[in-house]
Protein backbone atom coordinates (compact mmCIF):
# COMPACT_ATOMS: atom_id res chain seq x y z
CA UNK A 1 41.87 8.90 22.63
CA UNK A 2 42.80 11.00 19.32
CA UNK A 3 39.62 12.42 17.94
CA UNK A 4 40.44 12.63 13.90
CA UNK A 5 38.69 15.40 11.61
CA UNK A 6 36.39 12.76 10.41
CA UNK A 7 34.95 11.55 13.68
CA UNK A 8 34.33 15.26 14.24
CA UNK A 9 32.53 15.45 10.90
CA UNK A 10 30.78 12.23 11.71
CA UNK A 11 29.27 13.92 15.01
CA UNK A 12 28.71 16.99 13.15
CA UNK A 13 26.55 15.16 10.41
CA UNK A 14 24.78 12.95 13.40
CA UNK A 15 23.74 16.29 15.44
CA UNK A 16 22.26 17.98 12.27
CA UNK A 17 20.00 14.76 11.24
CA UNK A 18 18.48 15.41 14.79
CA UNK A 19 18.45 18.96 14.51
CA UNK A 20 14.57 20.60 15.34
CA UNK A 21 14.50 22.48 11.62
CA UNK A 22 13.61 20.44 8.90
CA UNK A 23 15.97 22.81 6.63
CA UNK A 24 18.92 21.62 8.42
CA UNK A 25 18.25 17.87 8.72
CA UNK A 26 17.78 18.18 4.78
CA UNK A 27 20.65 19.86 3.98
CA UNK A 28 22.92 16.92 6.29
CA UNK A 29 20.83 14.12 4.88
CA UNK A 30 21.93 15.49 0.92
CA UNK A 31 25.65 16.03 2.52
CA UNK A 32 25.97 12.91 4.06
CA UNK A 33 24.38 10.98 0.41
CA UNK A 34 26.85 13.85 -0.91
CA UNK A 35 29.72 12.29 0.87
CA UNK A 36 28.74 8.81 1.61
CA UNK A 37 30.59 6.82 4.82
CA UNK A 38 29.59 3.92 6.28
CA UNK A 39 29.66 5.38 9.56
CA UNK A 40 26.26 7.08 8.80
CA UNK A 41 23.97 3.95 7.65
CA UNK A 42 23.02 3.25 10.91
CA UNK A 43 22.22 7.15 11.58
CA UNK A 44 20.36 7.55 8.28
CA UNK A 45 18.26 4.23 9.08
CA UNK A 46 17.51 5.30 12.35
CA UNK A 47 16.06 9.13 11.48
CA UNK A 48 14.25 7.09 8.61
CA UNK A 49 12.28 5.69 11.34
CA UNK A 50 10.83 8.83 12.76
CA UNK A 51 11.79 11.21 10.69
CA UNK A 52 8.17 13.44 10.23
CA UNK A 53 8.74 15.51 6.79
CA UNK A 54 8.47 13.93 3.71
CA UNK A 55 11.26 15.55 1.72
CA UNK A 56 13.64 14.34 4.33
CA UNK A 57 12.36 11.01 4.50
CA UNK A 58 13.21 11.00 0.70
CA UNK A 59 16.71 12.60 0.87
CA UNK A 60 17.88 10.24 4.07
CA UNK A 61 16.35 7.29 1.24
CA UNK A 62 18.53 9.11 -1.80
CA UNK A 63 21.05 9.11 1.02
CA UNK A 64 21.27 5.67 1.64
CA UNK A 65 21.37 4.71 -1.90
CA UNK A 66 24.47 6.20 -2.03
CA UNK A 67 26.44 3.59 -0.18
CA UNK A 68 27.96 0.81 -0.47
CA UNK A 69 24.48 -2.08 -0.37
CA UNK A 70 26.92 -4.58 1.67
CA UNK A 71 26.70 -1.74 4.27
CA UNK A 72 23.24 -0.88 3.90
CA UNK A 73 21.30 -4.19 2.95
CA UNK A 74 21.74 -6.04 6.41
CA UNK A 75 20.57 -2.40 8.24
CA UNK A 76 17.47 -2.10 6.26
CA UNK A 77 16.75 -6.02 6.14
CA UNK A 78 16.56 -5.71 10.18
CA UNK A 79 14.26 -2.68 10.04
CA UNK A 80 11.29 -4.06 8.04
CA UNK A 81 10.96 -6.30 11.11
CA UNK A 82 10.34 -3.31 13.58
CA UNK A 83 7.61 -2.29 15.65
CA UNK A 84 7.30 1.09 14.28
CA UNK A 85 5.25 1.07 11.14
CA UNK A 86 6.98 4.10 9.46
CA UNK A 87 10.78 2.22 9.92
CA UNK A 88 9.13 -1.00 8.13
CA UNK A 89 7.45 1.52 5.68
CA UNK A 90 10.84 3.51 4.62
CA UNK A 91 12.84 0.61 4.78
CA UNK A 92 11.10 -1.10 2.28
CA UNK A 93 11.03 2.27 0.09
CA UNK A 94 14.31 2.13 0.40
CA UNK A 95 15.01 -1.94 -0.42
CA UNK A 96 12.56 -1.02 -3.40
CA UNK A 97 15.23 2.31 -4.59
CA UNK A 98 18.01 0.00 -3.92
CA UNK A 99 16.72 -2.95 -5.90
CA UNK A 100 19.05 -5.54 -4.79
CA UNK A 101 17.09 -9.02 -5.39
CA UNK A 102 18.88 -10.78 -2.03
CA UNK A 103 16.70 -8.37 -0.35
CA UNK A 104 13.18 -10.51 -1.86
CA UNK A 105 13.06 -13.33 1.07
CA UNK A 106 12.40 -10.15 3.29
CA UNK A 107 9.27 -9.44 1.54
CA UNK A 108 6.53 -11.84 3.95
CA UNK A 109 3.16 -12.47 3.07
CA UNK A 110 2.95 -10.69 6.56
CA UNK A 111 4.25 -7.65 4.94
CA UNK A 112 2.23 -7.65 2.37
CA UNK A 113 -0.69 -7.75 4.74
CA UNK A 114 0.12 -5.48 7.24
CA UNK A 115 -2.81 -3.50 8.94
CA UNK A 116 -1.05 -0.33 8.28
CA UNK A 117 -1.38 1.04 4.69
CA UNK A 118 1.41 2.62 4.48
CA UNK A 119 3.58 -0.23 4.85
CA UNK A 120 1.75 -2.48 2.67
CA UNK A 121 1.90 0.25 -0.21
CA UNK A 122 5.70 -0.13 0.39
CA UNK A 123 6.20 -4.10 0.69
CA UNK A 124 3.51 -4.01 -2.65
CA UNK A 125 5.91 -1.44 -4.38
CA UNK A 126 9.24 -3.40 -3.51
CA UNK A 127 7.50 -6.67 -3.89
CA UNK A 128 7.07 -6.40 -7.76
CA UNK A 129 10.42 -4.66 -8.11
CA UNK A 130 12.14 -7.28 -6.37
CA UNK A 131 10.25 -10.36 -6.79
CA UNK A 132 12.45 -13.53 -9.40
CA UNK A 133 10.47 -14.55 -12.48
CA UNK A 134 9.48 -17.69 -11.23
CA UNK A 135 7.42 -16.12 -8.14
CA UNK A 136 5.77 -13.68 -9.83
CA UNK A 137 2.62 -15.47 -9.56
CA UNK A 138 2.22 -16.56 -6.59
CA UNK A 139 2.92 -13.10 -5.36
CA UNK A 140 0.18 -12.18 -7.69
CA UNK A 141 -2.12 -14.52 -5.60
CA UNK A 142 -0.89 -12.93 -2.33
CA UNK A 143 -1.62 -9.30 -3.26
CA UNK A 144 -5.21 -10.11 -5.06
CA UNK A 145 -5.69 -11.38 -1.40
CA UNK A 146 -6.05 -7.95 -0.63
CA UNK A 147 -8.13 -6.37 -2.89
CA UNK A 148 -10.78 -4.06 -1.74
CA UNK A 149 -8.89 -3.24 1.57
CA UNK A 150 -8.35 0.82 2.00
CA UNK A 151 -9.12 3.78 1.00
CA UNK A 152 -8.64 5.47 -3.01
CA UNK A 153 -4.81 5.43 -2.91
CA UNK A 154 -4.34 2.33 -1.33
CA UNK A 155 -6.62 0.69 -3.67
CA UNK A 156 -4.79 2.39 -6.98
CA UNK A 157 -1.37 1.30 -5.25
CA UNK A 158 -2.30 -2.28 -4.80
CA UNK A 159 -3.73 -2.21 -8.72
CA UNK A 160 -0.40 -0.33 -10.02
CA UNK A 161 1.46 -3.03 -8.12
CA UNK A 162 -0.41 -5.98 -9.91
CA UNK A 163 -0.54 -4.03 -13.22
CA UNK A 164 3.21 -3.76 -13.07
CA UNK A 165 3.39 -7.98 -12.63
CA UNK A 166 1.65 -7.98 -15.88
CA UNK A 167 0.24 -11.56 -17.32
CA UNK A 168 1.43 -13.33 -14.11
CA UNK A 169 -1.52 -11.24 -12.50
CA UNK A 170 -4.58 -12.37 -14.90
CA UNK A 171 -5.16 -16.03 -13.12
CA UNK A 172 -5.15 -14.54 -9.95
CA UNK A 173 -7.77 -11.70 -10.73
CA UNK A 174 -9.50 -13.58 -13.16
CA UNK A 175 -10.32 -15.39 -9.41
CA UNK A 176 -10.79 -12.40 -7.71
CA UNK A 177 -13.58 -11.21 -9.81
CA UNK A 178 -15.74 -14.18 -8.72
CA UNK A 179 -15.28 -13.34 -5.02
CA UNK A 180 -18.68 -12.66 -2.80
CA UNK A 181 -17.28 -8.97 -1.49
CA UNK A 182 -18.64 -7.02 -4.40
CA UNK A 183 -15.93 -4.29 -3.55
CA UNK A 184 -13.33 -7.34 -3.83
CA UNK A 185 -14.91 -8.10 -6.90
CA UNK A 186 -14.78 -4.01 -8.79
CA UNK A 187 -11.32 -3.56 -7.83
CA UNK A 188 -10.48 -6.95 -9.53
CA UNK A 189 -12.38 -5.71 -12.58
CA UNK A 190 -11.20 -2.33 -12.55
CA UNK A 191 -7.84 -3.47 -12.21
CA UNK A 192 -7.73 -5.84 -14.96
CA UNK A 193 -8.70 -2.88 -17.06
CA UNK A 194 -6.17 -1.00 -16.25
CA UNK A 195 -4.06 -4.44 -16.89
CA UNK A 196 -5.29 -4.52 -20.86
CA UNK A 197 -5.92 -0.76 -21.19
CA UNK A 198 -3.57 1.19 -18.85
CA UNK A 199 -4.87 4.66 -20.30
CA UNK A 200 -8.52 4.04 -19.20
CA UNK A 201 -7.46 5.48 -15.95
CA UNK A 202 -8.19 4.15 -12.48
CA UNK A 203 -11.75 6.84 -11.99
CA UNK A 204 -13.20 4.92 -15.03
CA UNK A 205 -12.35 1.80 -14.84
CA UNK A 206 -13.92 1.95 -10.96
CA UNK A 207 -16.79 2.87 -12.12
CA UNK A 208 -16.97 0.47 -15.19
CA UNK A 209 -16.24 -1.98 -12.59
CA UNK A 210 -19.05 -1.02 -10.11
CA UNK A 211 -21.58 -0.98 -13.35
CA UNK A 212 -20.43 -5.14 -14.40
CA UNK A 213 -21.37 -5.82 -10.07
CA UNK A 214 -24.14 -3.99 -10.22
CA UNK A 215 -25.38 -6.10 -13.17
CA UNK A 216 -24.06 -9.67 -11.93
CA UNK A 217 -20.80 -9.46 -13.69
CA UNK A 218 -17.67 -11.43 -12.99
CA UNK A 219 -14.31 -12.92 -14.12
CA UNK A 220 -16.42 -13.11 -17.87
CA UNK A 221 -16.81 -9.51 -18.31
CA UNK A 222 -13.16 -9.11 -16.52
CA UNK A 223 -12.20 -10.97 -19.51
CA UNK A 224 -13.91 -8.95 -22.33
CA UNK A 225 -16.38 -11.56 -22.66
CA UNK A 226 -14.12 -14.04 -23.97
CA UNK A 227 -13.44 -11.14 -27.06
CA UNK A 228 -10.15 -9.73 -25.86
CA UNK A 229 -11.61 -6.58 -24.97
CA UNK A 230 -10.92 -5.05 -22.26
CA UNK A 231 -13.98 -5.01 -19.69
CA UNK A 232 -16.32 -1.77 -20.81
CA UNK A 233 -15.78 -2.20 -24.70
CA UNK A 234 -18.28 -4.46 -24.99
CA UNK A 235 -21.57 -2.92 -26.07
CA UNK A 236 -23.89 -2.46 -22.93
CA UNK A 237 -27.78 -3.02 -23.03
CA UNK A 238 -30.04 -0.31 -23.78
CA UNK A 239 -31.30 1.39 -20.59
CA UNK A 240 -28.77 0.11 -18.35
């Protein structure tokens, strides 16, 4: 069998994405997204999978963006079913870089819920990116669903993610802020804050949030009272 100069180059680029120095496995994953051939999707998918530096993780992603999405759709569409949380986790950063729409029925309510954060800060990210008009709010319903869950910057993904759905999102946390799990209830209050005042930043708003529980608060104050006011501008009591 005739080996040509590009299979050579194709092994070449295959050995240095596997290659034990970070320095080199960046360098292929920019040549390859340099170059792009559709005899490296499958490669690129697969290092994406357990590939442990960041920065690489992001180039193999700039990589695959490069190509052709007939090529690299159906690749990433299989990998947000794997077993291994970080494959479902970059392939969905990469579905959300891509931002093909035929790539939305991918996006399950499972995904959206799965017990790994990292992957539901993904499917949340590529959700609202991907998601058609007429959805938007029922996706709103599925994320409020998860409110409270995680630590600081799975929380402030999850409200970024709803912010970015904009008035599709208010029903649905209107709800939320009447829930019995008082932390449900202060990250749907601080995050309708940051829905009608997006400058408050997420620290205030929190705590603006905790203050309303504390005091009984629910979707009323989430509303401004019924003022249009964003939750906080109303005057508070004195010595409270």
């Amino acid at each position: 069998m005739t080996v040509t100069g590009q299979d050579t180059d194709a092994r070449r680029a295959h050995r240095a994405l596997d290659d034990g120095r970070s320095s080199v496995r960046l360098r292929a994953a920019l040549a390859v997204g340099t170059a792009p051939d559709p005899r490296y999707v499958g490669k690129l998918v697969e290092r994406c999978a357990v590939e442990p530096e960041f920065f690489v993780r992001d180039m193999l992603t700039w990589a695959l963006t490069r190509h052709p999405v007939a090529v690299t759709l159906p690749a990433l569409l299989r990998e947000v079913g794997s077993q291994r949380a970080q494959a479902r986790s970059q392939a969905l950063h990469t579905l959300s870089k891509i931002g093909d729409r035929r790539a939305w029925p991918a996006i399950t309510p499972r995904l959206l819920a799965d017990p790994d954060d990292e992957v539901a800060r993904s499917a949340w990210r590529a959700a609202v990116l991907l998601v058609p008009e007429d959805e938007e709010a029922a996706l709103a319903t599925a994320l409020t669903a998860q409110l409270g869950r995680g630590g600081r910057e799975t929380r402030l993904s999850l409200s970024r993610a709803l912010v970015a759905l904009g008035e599709a999102a208010e029903p649905a946390l209107r709800e939320a802020a009447t829930a019995p799990d008082p932390g449900v209830r202060a990250h749907a209050l601080a995050t309708h804050r940051l829905l009608h005042d997006p400058d408050a930043g997420l620290e205030s708003a929190v705590e603006e949030a905790k203050r309303v529980v504390a005091l009984g608060g629910g979707a009323g104050r989430a509303a401004g009272g019924g003022s249009g006011r964003p939750p906080g501008d109303e005057p508070e009591h004195e010595g409270q």
